[in-house]
C-alpha atoms as a PDB file:
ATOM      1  CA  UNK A   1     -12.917 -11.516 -11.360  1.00  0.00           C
ATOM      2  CA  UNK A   2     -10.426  -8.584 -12.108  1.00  0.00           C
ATOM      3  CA  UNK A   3     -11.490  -4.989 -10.439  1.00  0.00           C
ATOM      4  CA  UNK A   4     -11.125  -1.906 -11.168  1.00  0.00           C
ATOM      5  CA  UNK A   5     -11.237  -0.861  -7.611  1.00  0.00           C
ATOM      6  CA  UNK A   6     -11.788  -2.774  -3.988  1.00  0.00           C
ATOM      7  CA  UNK A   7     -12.996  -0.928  -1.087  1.00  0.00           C
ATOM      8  CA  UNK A   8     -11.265  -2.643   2.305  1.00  0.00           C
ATOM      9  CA  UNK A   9     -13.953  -2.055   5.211  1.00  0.00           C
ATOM     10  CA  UNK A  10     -14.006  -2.827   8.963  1.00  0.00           C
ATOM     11  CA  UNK A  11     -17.945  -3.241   9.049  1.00  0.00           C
ATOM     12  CA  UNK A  12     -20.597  -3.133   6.544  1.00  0.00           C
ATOM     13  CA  UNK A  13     -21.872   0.364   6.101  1.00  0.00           C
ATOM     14  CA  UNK A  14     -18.062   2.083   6.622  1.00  0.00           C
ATOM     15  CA  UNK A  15     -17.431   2.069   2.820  1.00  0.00           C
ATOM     16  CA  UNK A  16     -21.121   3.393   2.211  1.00  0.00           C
ATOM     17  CA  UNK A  17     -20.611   6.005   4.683  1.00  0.00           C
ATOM     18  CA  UNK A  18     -16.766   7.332   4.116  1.00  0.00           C
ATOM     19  CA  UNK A  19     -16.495   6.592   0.501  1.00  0.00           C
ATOM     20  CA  UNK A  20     -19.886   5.665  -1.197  1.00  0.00           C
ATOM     21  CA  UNK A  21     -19.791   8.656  -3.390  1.00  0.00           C
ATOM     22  CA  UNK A  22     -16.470   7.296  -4.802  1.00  0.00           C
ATOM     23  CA  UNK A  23     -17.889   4.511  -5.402  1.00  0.00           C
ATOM     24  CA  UNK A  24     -20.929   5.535  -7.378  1.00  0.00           C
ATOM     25  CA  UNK A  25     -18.997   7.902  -9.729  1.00  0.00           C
ATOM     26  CA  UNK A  26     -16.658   4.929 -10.245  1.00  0.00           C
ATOM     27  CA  UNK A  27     -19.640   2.555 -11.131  1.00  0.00           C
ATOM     28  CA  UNK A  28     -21.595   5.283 -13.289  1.00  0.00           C
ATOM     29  CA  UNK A  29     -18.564   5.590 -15.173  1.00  0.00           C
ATOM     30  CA  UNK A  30     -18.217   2.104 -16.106  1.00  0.00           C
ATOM     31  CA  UNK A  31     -16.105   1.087 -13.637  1.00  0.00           C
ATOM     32  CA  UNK A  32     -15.938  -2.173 -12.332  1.00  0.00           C
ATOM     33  CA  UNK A  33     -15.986  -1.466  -8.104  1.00  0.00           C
ATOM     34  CA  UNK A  34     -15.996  -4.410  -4.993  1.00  0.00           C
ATOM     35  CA  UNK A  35     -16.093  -4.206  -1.435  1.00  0.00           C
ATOM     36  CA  UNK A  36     -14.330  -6.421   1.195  1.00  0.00           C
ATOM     37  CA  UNK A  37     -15.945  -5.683   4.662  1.00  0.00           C
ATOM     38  CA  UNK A  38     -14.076  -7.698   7.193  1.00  0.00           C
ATOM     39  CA  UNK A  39     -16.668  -8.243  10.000  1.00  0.00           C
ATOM     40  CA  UNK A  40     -20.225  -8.466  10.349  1.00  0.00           C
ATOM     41  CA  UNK A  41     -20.599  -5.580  12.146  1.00  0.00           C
ATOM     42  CA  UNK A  42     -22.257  -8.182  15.260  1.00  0.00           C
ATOM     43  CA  UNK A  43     -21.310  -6.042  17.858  1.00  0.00           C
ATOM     44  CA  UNK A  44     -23.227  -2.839  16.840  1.00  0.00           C
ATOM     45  CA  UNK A  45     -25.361  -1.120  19.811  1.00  0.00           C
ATOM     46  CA  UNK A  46     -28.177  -0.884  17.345  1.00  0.00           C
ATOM     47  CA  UNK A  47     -29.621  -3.772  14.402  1.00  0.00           C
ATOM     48  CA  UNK A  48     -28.451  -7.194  14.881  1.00  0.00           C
ATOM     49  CA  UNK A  49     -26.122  -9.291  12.714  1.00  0.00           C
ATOM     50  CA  UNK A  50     -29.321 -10.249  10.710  1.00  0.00           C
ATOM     51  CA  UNK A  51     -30.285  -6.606  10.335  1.00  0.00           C
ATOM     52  CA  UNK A  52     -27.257  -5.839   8.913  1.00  0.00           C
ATOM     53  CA  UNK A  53     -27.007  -8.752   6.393  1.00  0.00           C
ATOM     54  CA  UNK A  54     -30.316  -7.688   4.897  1.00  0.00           C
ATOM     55  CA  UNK A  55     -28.824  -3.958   4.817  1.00  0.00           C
ATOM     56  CA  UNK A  56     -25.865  -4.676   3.253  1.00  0.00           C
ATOM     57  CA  UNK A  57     -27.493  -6.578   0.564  1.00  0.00           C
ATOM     58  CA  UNK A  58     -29.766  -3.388  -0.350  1.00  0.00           C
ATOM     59  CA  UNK A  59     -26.685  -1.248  -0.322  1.00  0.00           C
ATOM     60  CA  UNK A  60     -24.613  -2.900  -2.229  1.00  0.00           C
ATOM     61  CA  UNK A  61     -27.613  -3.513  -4.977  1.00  0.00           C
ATOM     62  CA  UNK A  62     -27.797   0.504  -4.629  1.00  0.00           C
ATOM     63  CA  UNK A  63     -24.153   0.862  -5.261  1.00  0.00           C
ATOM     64  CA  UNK A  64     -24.120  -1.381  -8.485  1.00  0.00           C
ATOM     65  CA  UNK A  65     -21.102  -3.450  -7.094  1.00  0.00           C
ATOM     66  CA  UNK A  66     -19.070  -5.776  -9.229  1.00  0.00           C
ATOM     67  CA  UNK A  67     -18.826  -8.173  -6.162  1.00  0.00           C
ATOM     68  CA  UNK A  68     -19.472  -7.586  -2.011  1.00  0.00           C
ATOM     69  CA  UNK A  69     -17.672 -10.069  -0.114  1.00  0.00           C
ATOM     70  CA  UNK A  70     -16.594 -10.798   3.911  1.00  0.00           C
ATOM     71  CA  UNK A  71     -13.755 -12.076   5.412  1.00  0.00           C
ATOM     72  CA  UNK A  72     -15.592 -12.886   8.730  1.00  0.00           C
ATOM     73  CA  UNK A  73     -12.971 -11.476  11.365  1.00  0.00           C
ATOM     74  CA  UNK A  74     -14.909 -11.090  14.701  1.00  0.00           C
ATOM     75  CA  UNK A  75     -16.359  -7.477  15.279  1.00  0.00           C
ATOM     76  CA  UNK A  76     -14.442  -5.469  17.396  1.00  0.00           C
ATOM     77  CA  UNK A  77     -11.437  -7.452  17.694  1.00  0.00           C
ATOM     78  CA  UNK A  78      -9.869  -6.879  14.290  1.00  0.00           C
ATOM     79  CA  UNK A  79      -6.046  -8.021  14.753  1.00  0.00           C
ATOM     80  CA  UNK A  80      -3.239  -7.439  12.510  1.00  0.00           C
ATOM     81  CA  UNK A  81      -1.902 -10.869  12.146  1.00  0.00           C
ATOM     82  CA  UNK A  82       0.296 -12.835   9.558  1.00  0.00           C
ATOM     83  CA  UNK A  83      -2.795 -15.034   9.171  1.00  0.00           C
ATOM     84  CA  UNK A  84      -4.705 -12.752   8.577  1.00  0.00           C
ATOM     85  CA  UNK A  85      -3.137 -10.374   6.242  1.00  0.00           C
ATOM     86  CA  UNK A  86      -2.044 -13.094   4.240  1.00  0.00           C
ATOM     87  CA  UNK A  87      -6.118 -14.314   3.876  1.00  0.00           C
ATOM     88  CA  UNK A  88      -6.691 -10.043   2.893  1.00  0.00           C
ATOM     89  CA  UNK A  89      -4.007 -10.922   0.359  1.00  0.00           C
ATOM     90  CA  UNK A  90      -5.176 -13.785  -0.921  1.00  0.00           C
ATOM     91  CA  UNK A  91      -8.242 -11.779  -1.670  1.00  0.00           C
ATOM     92  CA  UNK A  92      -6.380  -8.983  -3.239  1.00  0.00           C
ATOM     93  CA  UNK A  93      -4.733 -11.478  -5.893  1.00  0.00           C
ATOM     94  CA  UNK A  94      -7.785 -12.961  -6.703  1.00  0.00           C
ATOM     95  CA  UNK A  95      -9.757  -9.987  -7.431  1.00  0.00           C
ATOM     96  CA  UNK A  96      -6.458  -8.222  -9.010  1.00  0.00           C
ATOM     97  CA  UNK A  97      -7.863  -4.716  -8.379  1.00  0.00           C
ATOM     98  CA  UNK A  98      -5.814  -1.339 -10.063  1.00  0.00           C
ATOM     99  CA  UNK A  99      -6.816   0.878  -6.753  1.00  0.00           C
ATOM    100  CA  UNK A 100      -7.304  -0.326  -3.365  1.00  0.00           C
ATOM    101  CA  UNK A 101      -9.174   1.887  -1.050  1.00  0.00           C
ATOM    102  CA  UNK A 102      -9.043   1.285   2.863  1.00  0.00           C
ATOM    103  CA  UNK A 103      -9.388   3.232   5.920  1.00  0.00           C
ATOM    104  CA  UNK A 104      -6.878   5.582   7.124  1.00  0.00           C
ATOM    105  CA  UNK A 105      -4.864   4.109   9.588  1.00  0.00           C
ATOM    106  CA  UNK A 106      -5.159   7.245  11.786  1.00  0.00           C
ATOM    107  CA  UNK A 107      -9.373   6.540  13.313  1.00  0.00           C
ATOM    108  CA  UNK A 108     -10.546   6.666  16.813  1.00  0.00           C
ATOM    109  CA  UNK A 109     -11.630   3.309  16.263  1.00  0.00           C
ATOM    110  CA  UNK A 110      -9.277   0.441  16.797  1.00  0.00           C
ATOM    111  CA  UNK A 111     -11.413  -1.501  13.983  1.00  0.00           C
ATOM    112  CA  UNK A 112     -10.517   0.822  11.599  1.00  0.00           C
ATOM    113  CA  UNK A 113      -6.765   1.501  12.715  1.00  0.00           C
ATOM    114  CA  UNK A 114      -6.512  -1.968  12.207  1.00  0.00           C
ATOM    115  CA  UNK A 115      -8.137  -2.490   8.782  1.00  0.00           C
ATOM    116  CA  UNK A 116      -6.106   0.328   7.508  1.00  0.00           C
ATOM    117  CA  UNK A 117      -2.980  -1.678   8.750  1.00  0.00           C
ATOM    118  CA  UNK A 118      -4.508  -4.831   7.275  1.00  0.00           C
ATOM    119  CA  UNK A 119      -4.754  -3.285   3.796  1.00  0.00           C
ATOM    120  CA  UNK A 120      -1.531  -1.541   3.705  1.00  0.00           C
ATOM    121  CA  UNK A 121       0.737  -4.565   4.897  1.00  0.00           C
ATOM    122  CA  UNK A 122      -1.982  -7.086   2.411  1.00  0.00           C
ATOM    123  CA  UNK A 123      -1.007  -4.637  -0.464  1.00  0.00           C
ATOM    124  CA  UNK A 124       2.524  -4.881   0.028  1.00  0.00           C
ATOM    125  CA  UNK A 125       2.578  -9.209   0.670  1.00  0.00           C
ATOM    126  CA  UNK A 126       0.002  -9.836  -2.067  1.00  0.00           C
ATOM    127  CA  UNK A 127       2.641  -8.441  -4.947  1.00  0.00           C
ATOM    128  CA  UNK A 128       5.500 -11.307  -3.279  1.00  0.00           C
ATOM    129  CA  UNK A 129       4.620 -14.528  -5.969  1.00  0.00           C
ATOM    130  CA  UNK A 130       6.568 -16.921  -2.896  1.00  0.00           C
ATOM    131  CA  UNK A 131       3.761 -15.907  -0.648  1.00  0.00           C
ATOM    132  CA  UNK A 132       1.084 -16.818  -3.376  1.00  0.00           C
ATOM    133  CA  UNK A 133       2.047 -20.584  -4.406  1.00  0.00           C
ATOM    134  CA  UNK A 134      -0.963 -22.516  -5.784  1.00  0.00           C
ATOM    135  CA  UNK A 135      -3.153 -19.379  -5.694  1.00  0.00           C
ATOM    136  CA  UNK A 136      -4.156 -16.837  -7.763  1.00  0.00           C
ATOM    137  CA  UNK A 137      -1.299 -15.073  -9.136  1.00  0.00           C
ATOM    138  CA  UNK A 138       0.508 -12.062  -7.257  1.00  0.00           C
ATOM    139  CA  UNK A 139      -0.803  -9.102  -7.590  1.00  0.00           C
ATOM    140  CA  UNK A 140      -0.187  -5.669  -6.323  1.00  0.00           C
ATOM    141  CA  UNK A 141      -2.770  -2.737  -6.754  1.00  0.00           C
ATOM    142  CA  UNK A 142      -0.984   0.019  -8.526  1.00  0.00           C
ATOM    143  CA  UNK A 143      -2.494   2.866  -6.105  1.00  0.00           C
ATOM    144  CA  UNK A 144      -3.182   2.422  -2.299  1.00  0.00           C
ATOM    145  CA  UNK A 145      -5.643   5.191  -0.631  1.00  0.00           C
ATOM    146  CA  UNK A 146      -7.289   5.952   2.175  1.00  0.00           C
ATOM    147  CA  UNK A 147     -10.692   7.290   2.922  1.00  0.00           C
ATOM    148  CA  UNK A 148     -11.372   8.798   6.039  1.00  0.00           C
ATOM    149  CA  UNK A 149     -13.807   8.229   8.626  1.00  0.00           C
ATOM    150  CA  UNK A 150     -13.330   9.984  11.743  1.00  0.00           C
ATOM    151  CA  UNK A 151     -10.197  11.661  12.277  1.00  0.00           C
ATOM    152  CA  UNK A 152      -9.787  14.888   9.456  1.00  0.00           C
ATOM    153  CA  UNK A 153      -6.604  14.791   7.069  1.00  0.00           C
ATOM    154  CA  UNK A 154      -5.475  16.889   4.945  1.00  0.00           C
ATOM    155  CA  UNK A 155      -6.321  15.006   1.574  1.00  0.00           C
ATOM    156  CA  UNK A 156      -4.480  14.624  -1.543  1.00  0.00           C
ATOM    157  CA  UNK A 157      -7.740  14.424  -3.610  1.00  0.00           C
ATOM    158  CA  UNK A 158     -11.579  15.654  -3.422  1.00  0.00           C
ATOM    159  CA  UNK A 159     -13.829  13.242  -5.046  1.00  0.00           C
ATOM    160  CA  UNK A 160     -17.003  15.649  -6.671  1.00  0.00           C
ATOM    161  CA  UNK A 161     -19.612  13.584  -4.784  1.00  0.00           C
ATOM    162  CA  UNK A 162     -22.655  16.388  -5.610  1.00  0.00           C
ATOM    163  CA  UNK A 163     -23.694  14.628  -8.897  1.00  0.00           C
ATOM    164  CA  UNK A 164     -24.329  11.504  -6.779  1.00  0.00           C
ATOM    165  CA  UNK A 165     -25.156  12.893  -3.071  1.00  0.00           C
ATOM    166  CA  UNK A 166     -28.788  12.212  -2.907  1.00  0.00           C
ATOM    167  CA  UNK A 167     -28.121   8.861  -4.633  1.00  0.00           C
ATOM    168  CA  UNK A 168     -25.546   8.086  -2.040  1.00  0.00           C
ATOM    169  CA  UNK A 169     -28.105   9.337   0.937  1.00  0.00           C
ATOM    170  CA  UNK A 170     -30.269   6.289   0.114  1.00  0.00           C
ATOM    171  CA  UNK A 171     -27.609   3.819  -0.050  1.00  0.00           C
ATOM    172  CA  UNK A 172     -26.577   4.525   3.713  1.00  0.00           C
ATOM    173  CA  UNK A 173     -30.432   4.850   4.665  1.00  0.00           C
ATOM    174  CA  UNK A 174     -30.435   1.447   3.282  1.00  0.00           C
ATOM    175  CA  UNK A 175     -28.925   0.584   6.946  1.00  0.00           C
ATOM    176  CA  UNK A 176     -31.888   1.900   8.763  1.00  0.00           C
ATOM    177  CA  UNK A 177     -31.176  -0.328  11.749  1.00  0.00           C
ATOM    178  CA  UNK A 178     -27.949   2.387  12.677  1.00  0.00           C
ATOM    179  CA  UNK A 179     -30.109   5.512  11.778  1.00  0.00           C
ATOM    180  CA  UNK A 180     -33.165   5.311  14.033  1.00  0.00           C
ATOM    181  CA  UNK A 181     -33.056   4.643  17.557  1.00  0.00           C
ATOM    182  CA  UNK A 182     -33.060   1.029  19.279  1.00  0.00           C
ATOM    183  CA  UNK A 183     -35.637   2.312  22.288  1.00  0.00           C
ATOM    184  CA  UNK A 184     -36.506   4.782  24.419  1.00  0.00           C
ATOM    185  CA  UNK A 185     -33.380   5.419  26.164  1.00  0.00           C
ATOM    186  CA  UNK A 186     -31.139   5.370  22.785  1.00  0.00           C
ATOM    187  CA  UNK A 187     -30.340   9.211  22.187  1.00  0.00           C
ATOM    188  CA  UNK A 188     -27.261   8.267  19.773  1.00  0.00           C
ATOM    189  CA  UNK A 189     -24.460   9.025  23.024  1.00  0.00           C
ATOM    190  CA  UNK A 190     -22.759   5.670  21.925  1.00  0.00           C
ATOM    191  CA  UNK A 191     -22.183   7.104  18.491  1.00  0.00           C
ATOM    192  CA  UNK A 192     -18.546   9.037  18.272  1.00  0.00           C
ATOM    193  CA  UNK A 193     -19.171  12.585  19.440  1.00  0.00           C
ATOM    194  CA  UNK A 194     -22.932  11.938  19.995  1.00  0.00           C
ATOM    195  CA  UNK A 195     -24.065  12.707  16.565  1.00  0.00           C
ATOM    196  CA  UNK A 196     -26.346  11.421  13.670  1.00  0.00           C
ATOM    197  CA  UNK A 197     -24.377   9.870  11.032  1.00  0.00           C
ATOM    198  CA  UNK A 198     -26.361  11.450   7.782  1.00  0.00           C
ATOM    199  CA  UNK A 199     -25.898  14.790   9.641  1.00  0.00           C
ATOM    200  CA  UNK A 200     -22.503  14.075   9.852  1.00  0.00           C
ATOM    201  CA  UNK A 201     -21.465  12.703   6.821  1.00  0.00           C
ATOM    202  CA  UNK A 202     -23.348  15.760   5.311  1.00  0.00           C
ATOM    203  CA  UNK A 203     -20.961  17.726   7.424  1.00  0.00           C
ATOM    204  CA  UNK A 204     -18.002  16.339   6.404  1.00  0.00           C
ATOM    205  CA  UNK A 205     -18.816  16.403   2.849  1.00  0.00           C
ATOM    206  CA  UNK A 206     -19.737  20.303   2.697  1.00  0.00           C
ATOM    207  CA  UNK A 207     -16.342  20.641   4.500  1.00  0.00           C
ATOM    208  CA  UNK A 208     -14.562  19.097   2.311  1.00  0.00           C
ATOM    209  CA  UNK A 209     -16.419  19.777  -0.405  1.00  0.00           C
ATOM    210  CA  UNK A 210     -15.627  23.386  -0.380  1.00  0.00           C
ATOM    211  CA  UNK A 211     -11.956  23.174   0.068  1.00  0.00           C
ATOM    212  CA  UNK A 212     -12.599  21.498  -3.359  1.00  0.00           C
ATOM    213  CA  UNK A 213     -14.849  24.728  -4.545  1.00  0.00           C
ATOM    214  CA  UNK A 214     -18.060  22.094  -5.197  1.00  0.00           C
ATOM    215  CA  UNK A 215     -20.709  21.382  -3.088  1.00  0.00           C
ATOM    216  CA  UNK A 216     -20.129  17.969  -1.639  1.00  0.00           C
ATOM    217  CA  UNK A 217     -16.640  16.231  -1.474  1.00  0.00           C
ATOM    218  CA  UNK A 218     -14.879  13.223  -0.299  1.00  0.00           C
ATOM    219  CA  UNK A 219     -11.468  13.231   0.585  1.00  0.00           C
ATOM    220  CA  UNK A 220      -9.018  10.895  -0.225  1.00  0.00           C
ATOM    221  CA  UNK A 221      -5.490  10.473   0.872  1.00  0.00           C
ATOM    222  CA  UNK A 222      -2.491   9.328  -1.333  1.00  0.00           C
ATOM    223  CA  UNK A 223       1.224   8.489  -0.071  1.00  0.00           C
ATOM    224  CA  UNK A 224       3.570  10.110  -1.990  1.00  0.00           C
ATOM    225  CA  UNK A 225       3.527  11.799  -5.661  1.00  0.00           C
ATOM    226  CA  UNK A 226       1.565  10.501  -8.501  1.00  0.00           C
ATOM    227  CA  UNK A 227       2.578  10.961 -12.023  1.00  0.00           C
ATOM    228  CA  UNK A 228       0.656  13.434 -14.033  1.00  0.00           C
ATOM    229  CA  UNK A 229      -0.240  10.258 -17.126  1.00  0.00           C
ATOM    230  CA  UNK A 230      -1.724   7.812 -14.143  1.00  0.00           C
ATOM    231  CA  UNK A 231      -4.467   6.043 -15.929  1.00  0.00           C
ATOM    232  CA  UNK A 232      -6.376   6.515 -11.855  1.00  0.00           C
ATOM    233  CA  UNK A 233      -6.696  10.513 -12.500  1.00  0.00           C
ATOM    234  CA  UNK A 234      -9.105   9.985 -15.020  1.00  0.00           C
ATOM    235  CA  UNK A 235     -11.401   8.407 -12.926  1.00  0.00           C
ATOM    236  CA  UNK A 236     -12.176  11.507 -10.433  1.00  0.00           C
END
């Protein structure tokens, strides 16, 4: 089916947590939204692969999603491959989305780095028809952004997440498994700077948010200029 918008994710729970306000303005306002995650997340320190599953499937039935799909690379050892950019494209032409939405390729996680690569290089191949014969036709997303996820940027646009912040709180609790603590001896150190993901997401979003003068924002990051016309700024 054709999208409005695909979110590109390393694990299930990344678009939730990095761009699931986005997303929920996008679906309240009639917008037609998927997300690609490309592993199972399997190699988590907390929930298993079956936890996840389950969690994902409440999340995206949270989110109102269009579609929710997987492209089954191995967790944790995400590679930037012709084989595999070309399958990313593949899934790009079918779903013919107008914005693609991916990680920035500047993370701390080589995941992430890598999925941002993925989607940038799948973007560009999935517009070339020779690359596309017998398939569904080429196709190339008319914006490319990034979301963010651990490293700060300086963004080109602040998403008003406050009219959906609670409502995007319960889709990421919807992954309980990575909120509450595996045993005893979990205290969250395996997490990136040793801190609760809600508390951080809430962090980031006031940060950004007031940069933005609202409450809660989400930055997003655009390469180069965007005409003032572009059917995509009526969406935020």
């Amino acid at each position: 089916m054709s999208l409005d918008a695909l979110v590109i994710a390393a694990h299930p729970d990344d678009a939730e947590i990095s761009a699931g306000g986005t997303i929920l303005r996008w679906v309240r306002a009639g917008l037609s939204v998927g997300v690609l995650d490309l592993t199972r997340g399997e190699m988590g320190t907390r929930g298993s692969a079956e936890d996840r599953a389950r969690e994902t499937a409440r999340a995206t039935e949270l989110l109102g999603l269009a579609v929710r799909e997987n492209l089954e690379l191995p967790d944790g050892r995400i590679e930037v491959c012709p084989a595999t950019r070309e399958a990313l494209a593949e899934r790009i032409r079918l779903h013919a989305p107008h914005v693609l939405l991916a990680h920035h390729e500047v993370d701390l996680h080589p995941d992430h780095i890598a999925a941002g690569r993925l989607a940038r290089e799948a973007w560009y191949l999935a517009g070339l028809a020779r690359l596309a014969p017998g398939g569904s036709p080429a196709h190339r997303p008319a914006r490319l952004l990034s979301f963010l996820s651990h490293l700060p940027f300086d963004p080109t646009f602040v998403v008003d997440i406050g009219p959906v912040w609670e409502a995007k709180r319960e889709v990421v609790k919807a992954y309980a498994s990575q909120l509450e603590p595996a045993d005893e001896g979990d205290d969250g150190r395996h997490f990136l700077f040793g801190a609760d993901i809600l508390a951080r997401m809430e962090t980031k979003a006031r940060y950004y948010g007031e940069q933005a003068g609202v409450r809660y924002g989400e930055p997003l990051l655009h390469r180069g200029p965007i005409p003032m016309d572009d059917p995509f700024l009526r969406w935020l």
